[in-house]
N, C-alpha and C. Protein backbone atom coordinates (compact mmCIF):
# COMPACT_ATOMS: atom_id res chain seq x y z
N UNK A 1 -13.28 54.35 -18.87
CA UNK A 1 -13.91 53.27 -19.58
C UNK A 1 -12.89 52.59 -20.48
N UNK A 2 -13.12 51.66 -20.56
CA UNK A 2 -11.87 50.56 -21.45
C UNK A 2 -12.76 49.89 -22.72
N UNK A 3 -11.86 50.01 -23.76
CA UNK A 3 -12.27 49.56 -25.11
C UNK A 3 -11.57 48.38 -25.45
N UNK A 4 -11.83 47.63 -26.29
CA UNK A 4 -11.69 46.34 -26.81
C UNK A 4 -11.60 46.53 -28.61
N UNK A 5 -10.73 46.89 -29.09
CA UNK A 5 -11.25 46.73 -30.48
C UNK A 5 -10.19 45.00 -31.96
N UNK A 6 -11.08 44.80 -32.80
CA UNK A 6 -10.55 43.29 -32.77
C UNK A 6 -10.07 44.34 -34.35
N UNK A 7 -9.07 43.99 -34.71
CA UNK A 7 -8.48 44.72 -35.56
C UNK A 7 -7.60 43.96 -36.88
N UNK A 8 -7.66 43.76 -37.79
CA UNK A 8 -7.63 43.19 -39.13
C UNK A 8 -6.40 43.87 -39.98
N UNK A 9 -5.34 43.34 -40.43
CA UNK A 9 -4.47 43.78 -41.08
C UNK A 9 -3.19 44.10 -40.93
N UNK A 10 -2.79 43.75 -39.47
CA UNK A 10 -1.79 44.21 -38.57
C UNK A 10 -0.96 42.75 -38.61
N UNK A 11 0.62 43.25 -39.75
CA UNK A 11 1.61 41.80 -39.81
C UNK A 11 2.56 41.72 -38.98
N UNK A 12 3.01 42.99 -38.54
CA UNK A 12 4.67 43.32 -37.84
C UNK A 12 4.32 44.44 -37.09
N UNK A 13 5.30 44.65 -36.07
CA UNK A 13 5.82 45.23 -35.42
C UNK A 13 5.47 46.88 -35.93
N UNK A 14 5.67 47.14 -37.12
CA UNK A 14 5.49 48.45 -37.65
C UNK A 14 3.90 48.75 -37.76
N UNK A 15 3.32 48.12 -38.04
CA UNK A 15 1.64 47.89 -37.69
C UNK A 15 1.06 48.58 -36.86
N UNK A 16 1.49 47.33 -36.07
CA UNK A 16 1.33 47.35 -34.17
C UNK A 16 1.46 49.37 -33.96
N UNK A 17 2.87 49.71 -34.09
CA UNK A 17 2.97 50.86 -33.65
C UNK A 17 2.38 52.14 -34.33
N UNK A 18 1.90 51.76 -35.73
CA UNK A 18 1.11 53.06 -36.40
C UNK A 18 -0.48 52.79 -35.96
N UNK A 19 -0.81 51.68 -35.17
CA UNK A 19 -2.13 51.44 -34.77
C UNK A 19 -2.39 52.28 -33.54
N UNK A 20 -1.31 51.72 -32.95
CA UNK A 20 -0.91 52.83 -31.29
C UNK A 20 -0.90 54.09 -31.04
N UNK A 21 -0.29 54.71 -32.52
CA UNK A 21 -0.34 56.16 -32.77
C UNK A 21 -1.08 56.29 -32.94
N UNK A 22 -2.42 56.14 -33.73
CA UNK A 22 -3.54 56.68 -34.24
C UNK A 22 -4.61 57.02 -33.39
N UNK A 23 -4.50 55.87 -32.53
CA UNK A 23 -5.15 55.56 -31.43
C UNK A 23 -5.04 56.56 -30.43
N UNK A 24 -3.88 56.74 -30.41
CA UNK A 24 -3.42 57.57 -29.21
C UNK A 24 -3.60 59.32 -28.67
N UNK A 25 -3.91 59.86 -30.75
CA UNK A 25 -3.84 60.51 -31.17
C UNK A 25 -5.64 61.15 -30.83
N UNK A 26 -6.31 60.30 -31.43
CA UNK A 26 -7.86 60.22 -30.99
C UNK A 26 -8.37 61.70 -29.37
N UNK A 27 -8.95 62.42 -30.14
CA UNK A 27 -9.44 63.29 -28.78
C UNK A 27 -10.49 62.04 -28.06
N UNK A 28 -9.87 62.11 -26.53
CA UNK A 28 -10.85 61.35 -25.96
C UNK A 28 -9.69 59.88 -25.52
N UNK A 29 -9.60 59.61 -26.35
CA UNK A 29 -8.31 58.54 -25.61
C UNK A 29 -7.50 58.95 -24.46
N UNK A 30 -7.49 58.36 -23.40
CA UNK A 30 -6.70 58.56 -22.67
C UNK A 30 -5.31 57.87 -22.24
N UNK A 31 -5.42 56.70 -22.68
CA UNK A 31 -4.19 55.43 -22.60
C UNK A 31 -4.28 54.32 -23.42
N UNK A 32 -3.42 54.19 -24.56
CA UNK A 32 -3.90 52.72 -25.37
C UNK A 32 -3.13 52.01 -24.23
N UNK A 33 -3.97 51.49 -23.96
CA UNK A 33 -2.97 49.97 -22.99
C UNK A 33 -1.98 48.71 -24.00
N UNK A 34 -2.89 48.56 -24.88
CA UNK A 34 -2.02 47.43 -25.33
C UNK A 34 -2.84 47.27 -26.62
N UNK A 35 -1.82 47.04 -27.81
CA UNK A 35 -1.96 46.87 -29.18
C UNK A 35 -0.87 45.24 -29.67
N UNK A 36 -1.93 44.46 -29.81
CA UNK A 36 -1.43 43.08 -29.73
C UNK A 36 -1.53 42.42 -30.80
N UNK A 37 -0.57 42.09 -31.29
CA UNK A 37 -0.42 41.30 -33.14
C UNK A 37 -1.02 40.01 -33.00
N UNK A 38 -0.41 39.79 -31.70
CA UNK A 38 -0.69 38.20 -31.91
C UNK A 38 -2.47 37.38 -31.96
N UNK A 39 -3.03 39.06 -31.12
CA UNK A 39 -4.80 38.28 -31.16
C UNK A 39 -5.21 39.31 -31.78
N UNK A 40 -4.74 40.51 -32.32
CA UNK A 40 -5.20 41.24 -33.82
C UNK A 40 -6.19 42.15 -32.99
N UNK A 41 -5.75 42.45 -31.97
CA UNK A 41 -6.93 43.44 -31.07
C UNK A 41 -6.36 44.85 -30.49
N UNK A 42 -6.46 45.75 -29.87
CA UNK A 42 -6.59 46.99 -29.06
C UNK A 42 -6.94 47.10 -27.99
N UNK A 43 -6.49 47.35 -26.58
CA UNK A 43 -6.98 48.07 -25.69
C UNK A 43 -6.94 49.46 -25.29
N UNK A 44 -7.54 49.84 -25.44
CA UNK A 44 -7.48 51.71 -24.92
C UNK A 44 -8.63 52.25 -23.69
N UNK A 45 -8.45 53.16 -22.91
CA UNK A 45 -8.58 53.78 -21.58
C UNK A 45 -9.06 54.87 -22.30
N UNK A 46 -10.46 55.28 -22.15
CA UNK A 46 -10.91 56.99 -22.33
C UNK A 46 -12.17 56.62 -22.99
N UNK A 47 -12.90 57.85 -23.42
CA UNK A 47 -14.23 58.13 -23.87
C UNK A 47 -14.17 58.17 -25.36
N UNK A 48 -13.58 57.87 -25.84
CA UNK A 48 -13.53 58.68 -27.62
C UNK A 48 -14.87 57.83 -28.34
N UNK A 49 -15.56 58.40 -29.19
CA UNK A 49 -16.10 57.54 -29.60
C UNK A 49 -15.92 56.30 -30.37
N UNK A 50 -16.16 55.38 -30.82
CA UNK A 50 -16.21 54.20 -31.71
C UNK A 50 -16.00 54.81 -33.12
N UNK A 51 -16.74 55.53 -33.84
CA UNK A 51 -16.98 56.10 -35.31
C UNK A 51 -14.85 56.63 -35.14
N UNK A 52 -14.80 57.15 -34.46
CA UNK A 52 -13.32 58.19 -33.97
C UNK A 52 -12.20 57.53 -33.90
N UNK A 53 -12.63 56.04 -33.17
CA UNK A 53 -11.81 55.21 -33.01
C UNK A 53 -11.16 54.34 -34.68
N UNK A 54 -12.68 53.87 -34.74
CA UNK A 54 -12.27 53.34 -36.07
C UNK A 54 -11.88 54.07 -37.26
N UNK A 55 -12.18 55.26 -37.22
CA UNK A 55 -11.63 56.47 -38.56
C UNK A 55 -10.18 55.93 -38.66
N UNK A 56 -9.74 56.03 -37.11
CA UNK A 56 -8.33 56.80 -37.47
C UNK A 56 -7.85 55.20 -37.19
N UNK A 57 -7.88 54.34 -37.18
CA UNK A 57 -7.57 52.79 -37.80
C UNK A 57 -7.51 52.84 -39.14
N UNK A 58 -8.58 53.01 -39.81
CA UNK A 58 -9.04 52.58 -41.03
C UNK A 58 -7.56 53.74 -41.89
N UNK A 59 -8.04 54.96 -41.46
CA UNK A 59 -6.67 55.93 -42.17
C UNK A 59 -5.34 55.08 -42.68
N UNK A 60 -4.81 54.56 -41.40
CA UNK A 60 -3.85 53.99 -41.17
C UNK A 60 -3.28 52.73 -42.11
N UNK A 61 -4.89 51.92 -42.75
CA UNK A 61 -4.87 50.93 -43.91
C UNK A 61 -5.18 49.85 -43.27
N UNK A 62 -5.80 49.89 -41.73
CA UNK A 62 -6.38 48.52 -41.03
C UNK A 62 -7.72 48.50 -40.80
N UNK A 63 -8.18 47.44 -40.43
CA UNK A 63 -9.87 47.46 -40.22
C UNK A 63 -10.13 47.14 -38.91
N UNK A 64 -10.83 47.99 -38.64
CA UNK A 64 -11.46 47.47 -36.86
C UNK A 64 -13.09 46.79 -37.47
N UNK A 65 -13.00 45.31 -37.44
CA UNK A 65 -13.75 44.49 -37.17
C UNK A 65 -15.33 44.21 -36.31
N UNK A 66 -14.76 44.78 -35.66
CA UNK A 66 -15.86 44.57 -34.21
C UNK A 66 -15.00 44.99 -32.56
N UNK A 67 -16.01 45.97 -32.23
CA UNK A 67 -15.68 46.33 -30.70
C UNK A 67 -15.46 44.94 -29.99
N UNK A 68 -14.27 44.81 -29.38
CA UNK A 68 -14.82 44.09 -28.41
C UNK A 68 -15.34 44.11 -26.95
C-alpha cells in the first residue's frame, strides 16, 4: 500500500533527509519512495499506521498536515 503524506516545515536538504529517516525507521514501512521539498510531501510503501507515521514526523520538528 502507498502513502501520501503533505508535510510542513521541511527548508533544505537536511530536512528532507531526517524526514526519510524517521520514516524509514517506522515498524511497518517498507520503502519511503520519495521525500520532496519542493511539494512539501512523502511517499512511502508499507502498512504502518498514520498515528506512527505522523509521531515520528512530528519528533523530528515537522508537521504532517494531511494524508494524502
Amino acid at each position: 500500500m502507498e502513502t501520501k503524506l503533505k508535510i510542513e516545515g521541511m527548508s533544505c536538504g537536511h530536512c528532507v533527509a531526517a524526514v526519510q529517516r524517521a520514516l524509514a525507521a517506522v515498524p511497518g514501512v517498507e520503502e519511503v519512495l520519495e521525500v520532496s521539498l519542493e511539494r512539501g510531501e512523502a511517499r512511502l510503501r508499507g502498512a504502518a499506521p498514520l498515528e506512527r507515521l505522523r509521531a515520528a514526523v512530528e519528533a523530528e520538528g515537522y508537521r504532517v498536515v494531511a494524508p494524502g
